[in-house]
N, C-alpha and C. Protein backbone atom coordinates (compact mmCIF):
# COMPACT_ATOMS: atom_id res chain seq x y z
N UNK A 1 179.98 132.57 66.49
CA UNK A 1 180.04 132.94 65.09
C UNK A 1 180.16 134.46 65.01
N UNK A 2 181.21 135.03 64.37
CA UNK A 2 181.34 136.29 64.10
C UNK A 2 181.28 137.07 62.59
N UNK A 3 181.01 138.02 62.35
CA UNK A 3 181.12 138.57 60.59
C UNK A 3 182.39 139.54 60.95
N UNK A 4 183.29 139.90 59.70
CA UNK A 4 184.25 140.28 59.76
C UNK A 4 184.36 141.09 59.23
N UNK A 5 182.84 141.46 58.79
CA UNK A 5 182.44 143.26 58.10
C UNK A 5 183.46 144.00 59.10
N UNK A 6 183.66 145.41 58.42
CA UNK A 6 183.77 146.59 59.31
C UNK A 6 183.54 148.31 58.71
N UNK A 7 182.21 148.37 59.09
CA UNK A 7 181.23 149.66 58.89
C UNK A 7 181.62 151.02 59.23
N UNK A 8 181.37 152.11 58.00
CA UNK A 8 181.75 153.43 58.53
C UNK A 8 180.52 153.67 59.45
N UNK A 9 181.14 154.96 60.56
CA UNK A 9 179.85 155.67 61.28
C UNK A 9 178.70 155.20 61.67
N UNK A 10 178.70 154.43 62.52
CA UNK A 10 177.57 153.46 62.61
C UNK A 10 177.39 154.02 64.28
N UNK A 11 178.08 154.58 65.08
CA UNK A 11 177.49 155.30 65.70
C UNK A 11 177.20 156.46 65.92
N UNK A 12 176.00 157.26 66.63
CA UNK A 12 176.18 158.50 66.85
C UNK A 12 175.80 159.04 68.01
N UNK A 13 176.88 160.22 68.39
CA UNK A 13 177.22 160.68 69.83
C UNK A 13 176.10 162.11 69.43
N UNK A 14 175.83 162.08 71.32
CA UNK A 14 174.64 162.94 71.36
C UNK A 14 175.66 163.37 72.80
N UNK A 15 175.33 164.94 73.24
CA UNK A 15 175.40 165.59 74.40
C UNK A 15 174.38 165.22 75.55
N UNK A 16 174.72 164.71 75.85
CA UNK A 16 173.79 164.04 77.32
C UNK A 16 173.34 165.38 78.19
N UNK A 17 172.25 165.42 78.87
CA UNK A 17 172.00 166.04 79.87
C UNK A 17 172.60 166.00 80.71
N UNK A 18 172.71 167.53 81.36
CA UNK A 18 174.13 167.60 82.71
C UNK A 18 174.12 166.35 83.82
N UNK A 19 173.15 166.14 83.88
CA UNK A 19 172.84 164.60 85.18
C UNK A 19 173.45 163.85 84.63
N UNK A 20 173.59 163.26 83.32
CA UNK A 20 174.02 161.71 82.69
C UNK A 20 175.68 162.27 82.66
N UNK A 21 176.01 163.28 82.06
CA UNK A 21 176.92 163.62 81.28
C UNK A 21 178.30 162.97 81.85
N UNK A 22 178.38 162.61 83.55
CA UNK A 22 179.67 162.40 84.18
C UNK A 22 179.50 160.57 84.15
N UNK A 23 178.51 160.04 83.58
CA UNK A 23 178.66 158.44 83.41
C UNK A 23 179.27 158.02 82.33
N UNK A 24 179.13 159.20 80.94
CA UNK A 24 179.49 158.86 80.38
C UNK A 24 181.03 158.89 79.57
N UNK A 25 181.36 158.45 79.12
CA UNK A 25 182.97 158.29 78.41
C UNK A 25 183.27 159.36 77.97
N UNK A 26 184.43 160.57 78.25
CA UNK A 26 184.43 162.00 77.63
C UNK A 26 182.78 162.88 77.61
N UNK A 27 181.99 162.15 78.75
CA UNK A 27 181.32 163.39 78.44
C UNK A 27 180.18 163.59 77.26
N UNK A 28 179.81 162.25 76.37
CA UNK A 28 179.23 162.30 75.24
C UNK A 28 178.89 160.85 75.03
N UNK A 29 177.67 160.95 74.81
CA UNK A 29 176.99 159.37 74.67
C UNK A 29 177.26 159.23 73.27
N UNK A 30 177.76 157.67 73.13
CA UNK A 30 178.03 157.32 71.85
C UNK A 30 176.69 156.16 71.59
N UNK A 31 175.44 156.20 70.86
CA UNK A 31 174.46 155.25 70.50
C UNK A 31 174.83 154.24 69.29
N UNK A 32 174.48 153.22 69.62
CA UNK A 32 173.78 152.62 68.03
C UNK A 32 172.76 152.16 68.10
N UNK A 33 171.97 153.63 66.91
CA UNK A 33 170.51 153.42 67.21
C UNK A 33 169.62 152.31 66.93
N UNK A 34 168.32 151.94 67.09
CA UNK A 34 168.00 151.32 65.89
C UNK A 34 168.29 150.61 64.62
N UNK A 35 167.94 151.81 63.92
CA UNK A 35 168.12 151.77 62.56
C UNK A 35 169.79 151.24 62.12
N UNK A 36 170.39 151.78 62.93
CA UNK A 36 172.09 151.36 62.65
C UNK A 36 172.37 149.86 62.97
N UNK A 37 171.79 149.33 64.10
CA UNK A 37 172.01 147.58 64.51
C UNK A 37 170.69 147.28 63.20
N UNK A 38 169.94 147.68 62.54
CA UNK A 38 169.50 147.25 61.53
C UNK A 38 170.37 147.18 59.99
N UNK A 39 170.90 148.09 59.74
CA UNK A 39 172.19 148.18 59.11
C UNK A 39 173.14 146.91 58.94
N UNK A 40 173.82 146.89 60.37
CA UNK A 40 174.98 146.32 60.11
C UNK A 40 174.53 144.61 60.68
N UNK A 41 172.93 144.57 61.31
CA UNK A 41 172.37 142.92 60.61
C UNK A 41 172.12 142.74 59.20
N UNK A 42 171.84 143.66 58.72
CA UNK A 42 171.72 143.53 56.72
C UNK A 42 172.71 143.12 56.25
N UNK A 43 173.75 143.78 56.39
CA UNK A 43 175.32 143.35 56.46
C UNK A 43 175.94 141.70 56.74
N UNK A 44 175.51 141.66 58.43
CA UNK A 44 175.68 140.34 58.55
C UNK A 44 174.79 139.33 57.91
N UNK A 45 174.08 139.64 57.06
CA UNK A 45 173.05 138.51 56.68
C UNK A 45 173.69 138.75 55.38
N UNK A 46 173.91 139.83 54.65
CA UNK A 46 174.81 139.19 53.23
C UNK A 46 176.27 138.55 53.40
N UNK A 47 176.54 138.46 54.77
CA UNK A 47 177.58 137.83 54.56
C UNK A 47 177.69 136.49 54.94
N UNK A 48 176.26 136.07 55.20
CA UNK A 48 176.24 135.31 55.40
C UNK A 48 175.32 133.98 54.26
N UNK A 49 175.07 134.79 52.86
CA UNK A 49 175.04 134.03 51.89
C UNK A 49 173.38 135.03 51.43
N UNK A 50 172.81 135.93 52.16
CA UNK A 50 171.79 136.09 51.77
C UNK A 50 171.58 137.21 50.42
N UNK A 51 171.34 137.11 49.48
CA UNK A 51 170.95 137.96 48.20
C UNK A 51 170.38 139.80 48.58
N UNK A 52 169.22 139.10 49.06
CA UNK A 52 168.37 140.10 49.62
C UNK A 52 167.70 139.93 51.07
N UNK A 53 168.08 141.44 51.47
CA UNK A 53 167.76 141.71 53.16
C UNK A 53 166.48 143.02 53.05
N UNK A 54 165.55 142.67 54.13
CA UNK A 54 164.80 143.71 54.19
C UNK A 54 164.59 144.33 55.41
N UNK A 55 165.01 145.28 55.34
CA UNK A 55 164.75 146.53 56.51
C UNK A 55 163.22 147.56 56.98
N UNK A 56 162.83 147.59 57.75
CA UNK A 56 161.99 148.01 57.92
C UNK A 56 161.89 149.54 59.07
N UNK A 57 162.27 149.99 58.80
CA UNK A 57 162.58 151.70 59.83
C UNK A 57 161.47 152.20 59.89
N UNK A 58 161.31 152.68 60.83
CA UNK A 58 160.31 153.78 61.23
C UNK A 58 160.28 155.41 60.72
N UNK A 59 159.55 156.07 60.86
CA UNK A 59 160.02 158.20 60.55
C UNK A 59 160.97 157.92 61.79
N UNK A 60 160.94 157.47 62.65
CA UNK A 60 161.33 158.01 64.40
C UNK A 60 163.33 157.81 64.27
N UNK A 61 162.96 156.20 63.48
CA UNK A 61 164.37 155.55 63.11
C UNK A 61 165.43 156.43 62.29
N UNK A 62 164.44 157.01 61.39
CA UNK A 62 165.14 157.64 60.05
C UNK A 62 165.15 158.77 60.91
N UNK A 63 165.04 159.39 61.44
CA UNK A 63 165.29 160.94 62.47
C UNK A 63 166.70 160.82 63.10
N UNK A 64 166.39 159.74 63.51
CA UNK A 64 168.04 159.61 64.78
C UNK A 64 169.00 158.89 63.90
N UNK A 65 168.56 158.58 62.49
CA UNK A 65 169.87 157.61 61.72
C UNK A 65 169.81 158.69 60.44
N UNK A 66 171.03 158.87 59.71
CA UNK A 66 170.74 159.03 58.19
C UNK A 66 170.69 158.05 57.76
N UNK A 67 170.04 157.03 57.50
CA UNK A 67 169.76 155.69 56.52
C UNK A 67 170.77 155.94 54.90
N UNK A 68 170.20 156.99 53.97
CA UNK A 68 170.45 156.90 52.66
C UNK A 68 171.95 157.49 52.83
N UNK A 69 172.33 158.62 53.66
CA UNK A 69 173.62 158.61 53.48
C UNK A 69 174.64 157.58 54.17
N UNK A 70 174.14 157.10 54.73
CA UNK A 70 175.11 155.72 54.84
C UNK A 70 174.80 154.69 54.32
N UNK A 71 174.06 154.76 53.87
CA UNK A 71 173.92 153.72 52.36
C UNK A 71 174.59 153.88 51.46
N UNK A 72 175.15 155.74 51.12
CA UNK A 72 175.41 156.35 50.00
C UNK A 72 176.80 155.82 50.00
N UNK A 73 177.28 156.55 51.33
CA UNK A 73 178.50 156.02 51.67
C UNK A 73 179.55 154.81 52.11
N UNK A 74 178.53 153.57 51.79
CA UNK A 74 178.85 152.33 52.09
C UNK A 74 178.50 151.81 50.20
N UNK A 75 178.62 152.79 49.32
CA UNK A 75 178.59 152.41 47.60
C UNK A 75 177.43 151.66 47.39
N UNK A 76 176.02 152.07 47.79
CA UNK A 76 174.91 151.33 47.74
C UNK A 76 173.89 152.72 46.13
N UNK A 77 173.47 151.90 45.27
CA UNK A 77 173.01 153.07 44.10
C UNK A 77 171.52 153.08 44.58
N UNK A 78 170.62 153.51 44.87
CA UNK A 78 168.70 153.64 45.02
C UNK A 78 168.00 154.13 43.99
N UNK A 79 166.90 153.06 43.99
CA UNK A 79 165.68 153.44 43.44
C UNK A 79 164.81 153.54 44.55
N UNK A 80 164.91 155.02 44.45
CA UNK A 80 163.36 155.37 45.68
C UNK A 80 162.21 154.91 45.88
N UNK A 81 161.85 154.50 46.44
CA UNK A 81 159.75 154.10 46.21
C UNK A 81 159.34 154.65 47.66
N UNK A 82 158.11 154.72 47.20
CA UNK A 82 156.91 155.59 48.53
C UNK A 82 157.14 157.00 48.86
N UNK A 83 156.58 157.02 49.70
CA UNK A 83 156.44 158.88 50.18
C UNK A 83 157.52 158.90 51.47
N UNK A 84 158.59 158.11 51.27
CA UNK A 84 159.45 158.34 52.74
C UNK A 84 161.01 158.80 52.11
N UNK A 85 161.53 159.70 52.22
CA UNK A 85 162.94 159.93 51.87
C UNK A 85 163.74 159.36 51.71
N UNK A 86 163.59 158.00 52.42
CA UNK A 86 164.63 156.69 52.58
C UNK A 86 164.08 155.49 52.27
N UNK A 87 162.86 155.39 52.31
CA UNK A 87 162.17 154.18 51.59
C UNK A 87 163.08 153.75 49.95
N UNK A 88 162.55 152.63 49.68
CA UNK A 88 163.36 152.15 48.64
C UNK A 88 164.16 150.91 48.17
N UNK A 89 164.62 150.68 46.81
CA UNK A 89 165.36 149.53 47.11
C UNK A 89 167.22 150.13 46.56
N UNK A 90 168.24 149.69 47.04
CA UNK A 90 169.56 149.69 47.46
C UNK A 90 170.30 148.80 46.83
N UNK A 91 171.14 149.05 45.77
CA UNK A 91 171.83 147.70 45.83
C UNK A 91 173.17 148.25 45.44
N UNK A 92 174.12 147.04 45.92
CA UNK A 92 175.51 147.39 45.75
C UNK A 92 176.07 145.76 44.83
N UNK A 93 176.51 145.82 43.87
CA UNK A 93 176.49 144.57 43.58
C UNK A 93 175.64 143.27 43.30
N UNK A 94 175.67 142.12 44.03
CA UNK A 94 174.73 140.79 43.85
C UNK A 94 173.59 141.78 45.32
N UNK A 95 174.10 142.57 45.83
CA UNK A 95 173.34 142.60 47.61
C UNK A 95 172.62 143.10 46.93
N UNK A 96 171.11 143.29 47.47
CA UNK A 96 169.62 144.22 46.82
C UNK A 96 169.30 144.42 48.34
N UNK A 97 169.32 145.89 48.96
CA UNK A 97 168.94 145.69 50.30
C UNK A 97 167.66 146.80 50.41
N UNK A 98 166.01 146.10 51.00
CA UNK A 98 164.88 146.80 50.23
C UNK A 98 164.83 147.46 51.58
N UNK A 99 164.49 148.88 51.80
CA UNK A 99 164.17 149.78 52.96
C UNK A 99 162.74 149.72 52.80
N UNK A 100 162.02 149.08 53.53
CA UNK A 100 160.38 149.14 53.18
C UNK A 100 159.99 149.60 54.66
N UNK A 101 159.59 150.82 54.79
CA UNK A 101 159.34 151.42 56.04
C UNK A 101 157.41 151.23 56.29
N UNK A 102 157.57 150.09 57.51
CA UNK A 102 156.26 149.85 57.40
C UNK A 102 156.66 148.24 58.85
N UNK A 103 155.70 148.72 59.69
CA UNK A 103 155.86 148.03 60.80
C UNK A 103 155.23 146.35 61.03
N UNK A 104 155.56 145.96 61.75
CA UNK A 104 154.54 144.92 62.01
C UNK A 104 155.07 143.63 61.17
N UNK A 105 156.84 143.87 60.31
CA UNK A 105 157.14 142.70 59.36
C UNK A 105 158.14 142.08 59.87
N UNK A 106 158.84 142.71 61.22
CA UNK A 106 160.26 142.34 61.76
C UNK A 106 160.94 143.15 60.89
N UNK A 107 162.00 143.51 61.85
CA UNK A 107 162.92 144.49 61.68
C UNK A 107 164.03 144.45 60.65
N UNK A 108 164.26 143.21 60.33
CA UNK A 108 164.86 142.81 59.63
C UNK A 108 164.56 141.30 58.77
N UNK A 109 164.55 141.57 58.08
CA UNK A 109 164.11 139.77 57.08
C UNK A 109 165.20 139.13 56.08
N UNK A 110 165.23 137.96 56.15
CA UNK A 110 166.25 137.73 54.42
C UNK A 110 166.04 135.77 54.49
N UNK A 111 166.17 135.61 53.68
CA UNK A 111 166.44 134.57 53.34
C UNK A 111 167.62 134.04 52.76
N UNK A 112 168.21 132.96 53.38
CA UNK A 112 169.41 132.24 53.41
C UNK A 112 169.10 130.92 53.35
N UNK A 113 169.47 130.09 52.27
CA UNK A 113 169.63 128.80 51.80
C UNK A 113 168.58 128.13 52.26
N UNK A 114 167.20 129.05 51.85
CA UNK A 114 165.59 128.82 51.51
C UNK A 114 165.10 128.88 52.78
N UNK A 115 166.08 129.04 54.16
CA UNK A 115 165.23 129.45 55.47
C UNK A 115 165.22 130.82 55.46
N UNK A 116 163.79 131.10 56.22
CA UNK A 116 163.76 132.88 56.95
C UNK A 116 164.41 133.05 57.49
N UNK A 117 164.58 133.96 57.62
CA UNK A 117 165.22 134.59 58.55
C UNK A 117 165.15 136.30 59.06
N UNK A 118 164.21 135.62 60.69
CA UNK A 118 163.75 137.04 60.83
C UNK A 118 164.51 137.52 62.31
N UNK A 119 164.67 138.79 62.63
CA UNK A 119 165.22 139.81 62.98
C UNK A 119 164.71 140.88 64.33
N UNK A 120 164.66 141.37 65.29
CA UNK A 120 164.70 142.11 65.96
C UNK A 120 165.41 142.77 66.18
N UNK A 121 165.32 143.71 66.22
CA UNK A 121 166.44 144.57 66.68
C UNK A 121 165.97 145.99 67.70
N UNK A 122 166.86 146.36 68.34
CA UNK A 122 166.91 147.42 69.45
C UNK A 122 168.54 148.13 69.54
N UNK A 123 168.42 149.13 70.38
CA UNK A 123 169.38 149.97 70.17
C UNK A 123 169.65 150.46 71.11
N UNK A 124 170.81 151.64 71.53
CA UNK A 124 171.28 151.92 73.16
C UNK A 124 172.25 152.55 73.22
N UNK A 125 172.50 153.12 73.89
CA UNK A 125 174.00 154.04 74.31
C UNK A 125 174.55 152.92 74.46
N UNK A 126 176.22 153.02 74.28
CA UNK A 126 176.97 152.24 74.70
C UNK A 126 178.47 152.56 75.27
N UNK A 127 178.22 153.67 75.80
CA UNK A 127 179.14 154.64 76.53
C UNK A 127 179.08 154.96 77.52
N UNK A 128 177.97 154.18 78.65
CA UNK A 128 177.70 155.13 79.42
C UNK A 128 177.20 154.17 80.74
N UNK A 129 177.46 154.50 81.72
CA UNK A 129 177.04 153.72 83.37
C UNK A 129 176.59 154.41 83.92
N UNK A 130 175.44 154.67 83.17
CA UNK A 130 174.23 155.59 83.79
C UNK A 130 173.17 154.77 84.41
N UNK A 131 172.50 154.73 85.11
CA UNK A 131 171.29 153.37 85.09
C UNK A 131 170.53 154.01 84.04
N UNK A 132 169.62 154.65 83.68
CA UNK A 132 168.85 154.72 83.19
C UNK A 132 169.15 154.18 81.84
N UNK A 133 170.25 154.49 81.08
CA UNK A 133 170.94 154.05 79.27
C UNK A 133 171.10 153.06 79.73
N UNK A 134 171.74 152.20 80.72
CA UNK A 134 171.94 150.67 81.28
C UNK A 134 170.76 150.18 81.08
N UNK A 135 169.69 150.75 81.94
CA UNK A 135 167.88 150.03 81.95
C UNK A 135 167.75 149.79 80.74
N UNK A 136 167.85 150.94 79.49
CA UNK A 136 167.44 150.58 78.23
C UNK A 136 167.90 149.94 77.45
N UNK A 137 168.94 149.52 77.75
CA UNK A 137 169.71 148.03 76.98
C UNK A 137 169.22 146.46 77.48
N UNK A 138 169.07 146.53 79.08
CA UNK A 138 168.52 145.89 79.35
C UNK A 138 166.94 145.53 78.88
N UNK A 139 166.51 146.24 78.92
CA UNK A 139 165.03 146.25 78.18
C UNK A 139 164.93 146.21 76.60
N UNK A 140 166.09 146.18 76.18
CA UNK A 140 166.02 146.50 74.62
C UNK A 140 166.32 144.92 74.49
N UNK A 141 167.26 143.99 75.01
CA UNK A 141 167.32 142.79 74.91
C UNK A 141 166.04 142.18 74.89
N UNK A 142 165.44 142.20 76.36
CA UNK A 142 164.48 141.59 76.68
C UNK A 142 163.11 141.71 75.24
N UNK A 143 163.02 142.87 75.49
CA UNK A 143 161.96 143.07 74.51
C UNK A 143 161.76 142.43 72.86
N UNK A 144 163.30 142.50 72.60
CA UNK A 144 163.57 141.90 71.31
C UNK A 144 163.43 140.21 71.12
N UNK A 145 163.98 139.45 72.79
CA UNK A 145 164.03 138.43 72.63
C UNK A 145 162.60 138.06 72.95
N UNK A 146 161.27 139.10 74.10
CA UNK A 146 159.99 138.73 73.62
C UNK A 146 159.17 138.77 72.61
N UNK A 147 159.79 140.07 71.77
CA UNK A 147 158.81 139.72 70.14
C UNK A 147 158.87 138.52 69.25
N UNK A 148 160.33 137.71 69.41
CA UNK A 148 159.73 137.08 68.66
C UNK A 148 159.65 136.01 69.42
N UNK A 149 159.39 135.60 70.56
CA UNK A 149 158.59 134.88 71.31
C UNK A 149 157.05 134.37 71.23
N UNK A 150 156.60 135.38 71.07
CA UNK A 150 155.35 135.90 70.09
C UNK A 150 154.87 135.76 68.70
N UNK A 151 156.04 135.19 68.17
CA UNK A 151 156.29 135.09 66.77
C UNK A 151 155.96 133.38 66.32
N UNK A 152 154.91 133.28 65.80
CA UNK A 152 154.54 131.91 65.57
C UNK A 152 155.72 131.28 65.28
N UNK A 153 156.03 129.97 65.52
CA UNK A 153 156.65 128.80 65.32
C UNK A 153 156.73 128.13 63.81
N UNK A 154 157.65 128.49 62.83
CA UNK A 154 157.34 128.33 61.33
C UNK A 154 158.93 127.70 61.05
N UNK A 155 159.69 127.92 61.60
CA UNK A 155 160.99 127.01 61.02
C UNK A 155 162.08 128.19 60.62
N UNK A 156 161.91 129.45 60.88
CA UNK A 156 162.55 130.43 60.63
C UNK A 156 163.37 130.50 61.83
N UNK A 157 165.10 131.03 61.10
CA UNK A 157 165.61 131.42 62.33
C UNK A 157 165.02 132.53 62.64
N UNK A 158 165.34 133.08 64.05
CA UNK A 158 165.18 133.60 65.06
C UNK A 158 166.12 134.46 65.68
N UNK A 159 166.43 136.04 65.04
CA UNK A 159 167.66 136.58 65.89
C UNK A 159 166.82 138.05 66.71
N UNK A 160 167.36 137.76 67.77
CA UNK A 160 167.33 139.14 68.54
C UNK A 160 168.72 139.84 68.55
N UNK A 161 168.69 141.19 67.89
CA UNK A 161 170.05 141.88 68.03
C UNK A 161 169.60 143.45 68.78
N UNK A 162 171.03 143.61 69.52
CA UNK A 162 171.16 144.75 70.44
C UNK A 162 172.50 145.02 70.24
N UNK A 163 173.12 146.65 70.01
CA UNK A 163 174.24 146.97 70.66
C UNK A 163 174.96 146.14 71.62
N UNK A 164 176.66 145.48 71.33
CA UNK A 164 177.20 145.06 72.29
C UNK A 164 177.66 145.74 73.51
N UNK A 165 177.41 145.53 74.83
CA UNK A 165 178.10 146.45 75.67
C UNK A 165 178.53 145.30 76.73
N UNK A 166 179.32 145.70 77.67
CA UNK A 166 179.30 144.37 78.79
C UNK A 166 178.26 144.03 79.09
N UNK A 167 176.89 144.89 79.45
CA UNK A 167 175.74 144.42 80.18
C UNK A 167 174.88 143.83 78.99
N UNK A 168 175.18 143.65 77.60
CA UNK A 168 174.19 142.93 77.00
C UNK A 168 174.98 141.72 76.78
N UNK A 169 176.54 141.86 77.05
CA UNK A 169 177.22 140.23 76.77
C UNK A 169 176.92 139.64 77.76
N UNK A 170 176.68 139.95 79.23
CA UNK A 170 176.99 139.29 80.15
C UNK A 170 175.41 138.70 79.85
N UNK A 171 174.26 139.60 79.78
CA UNK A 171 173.03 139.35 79.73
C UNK A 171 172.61 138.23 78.61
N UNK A 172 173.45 138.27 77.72
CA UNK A 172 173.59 137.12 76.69
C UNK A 172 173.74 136.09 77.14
N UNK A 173 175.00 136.05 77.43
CA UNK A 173 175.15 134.50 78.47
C UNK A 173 174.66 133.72 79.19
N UNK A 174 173.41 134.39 80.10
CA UNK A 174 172.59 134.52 81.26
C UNK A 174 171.33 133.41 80.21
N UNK A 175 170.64 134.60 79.21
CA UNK A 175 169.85 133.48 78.62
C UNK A 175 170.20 132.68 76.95
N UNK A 176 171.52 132.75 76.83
CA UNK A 176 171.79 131.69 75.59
C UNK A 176 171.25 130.59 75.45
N UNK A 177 171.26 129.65 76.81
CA UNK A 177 170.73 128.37 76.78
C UNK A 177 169.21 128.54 76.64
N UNK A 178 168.33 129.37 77.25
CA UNK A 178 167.28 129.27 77.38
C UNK A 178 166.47 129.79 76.00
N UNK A 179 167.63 131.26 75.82
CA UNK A 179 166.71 130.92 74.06
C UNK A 179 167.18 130.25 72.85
N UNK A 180 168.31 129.60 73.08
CA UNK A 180 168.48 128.57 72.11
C UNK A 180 167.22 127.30 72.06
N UNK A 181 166.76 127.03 73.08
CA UNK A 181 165.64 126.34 73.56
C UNK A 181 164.57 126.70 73.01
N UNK A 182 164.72 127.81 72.79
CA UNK A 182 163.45 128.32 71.76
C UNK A 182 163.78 129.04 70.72
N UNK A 183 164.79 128.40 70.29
CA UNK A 183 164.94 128.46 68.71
C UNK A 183 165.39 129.92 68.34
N UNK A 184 165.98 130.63 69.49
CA UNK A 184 166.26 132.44 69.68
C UNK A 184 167.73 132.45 69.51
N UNK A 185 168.46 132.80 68.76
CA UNK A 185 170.23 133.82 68.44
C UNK A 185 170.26 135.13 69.41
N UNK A 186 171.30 135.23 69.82
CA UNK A 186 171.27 136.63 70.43
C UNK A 186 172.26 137.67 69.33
N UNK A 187 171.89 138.62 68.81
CA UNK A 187 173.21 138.79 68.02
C UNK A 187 173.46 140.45 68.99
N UNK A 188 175.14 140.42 69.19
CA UNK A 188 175.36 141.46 69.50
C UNK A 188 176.32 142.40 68.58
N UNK A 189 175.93 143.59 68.57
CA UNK A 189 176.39 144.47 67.24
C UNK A 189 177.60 145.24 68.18
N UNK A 190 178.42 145.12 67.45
CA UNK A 190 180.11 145.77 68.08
C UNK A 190 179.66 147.38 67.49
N UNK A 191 180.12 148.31 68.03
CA UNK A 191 180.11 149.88 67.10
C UNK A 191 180.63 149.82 65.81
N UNK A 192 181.85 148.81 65.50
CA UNK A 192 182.48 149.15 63.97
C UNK A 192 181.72 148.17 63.18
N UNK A 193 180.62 148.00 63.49
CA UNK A 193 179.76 147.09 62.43
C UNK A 193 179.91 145.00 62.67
N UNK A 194 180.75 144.68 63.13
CA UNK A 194 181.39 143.52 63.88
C UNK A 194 179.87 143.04 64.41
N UNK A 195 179.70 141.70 64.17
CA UNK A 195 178.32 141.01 64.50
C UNK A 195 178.90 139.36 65.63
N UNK A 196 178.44 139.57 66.27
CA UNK A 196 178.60 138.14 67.38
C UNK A 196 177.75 137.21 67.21
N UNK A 197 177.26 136.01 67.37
CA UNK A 197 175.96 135.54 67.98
C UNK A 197 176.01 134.60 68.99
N UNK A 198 175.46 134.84 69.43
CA UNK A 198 175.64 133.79 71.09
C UNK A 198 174.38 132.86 71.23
């Protein structure tokens, strides 16, 4: 199953340290952080029938992402709430997408045709054959597909999403069967906003 969104600026390139700098593509790590594979699952979940999506970012998230200007710039109008710059609710149309910065709710939430639907997400260079940016994709899977492992058993889907790269498709494949078995989606986020699920 794929969404056929396609998102401005959804990644962003950072100057690598001289050690990394020759793994990566031209020289410049291209990420999608966090907050951005949180994005463009909000995305895939209104397109996939849901009203309202809720996001949940961190200060750390909102540091390495502009949240509101790519909100701004994806024709989203805000009403601010709380003491966070980006906190708030968003809407563009029928979409209402609520930024409620506050941990511990899943990364992403919405409801679709009266099921939950909850969310993990992680983030990663995706430019680069470095081990170390490799390790952290690898670990960004894993980790996502153990939180909600952890995640009581209630009838809600179940997505873990990560940056697509070869090593998280191939790594997809590896455990599709096993977390379909437990009721787990893998979703992998393309850079132009493009959503997979395996």
């Amino acid at each position: 199953m794929t969404s056929e969104l396609q998102l401005l600026a959804l990644c962003t390139d950072y100057a690598p340290p001289e050690k990394r700098k020759r793994y990566a593509e031209g020289g410049v790590e291209r990420r999608l952080t966090e907050a951005a594979v949180m994005l463009a699952i909000a995305h895939y979940l209104f397109s996939q029938g849901a009203h309202e999506v809720t996001v949940c970012p961190d200060g750390e998230h909102a540091k390495r992402f502009d949240i509101v200007a790519w909100l701004e710039r994806h024709g989203y109008g805000a009403e601010r709430r709380g003491r966070t710059a980006y906190g708030g609710v968003y809407t563009r149309g029928e979409s209402k997408l609520i930024v409620h910065p506050k941990s511990g709710m899943g990364d992403v939430t919405a409801v679709i045709n009266d099921r939950r639907v909850f969310v993990e997400c992680k983030g990663g260079t995706i430019n680069s054959k470095h081990s170390g940016r490799l390790s952290q994709l690898r670990k960004g899977l894993l980790e996502a597909v153990g939180a909600l492992l952890i995640v009581p058993e209630d009838g809600s889907r179940q997505i873990a999403a990560v940056p697509r790269t070869a090593l998280t498709l191939n790594m997809a494949a590896k455990l599709a069967t096993r977390c379909h078995q437990a009721g787990i989606e893998i979703a992998l986020v393309h850079e132009d906003g493009l959503v997979t699920i395996r």
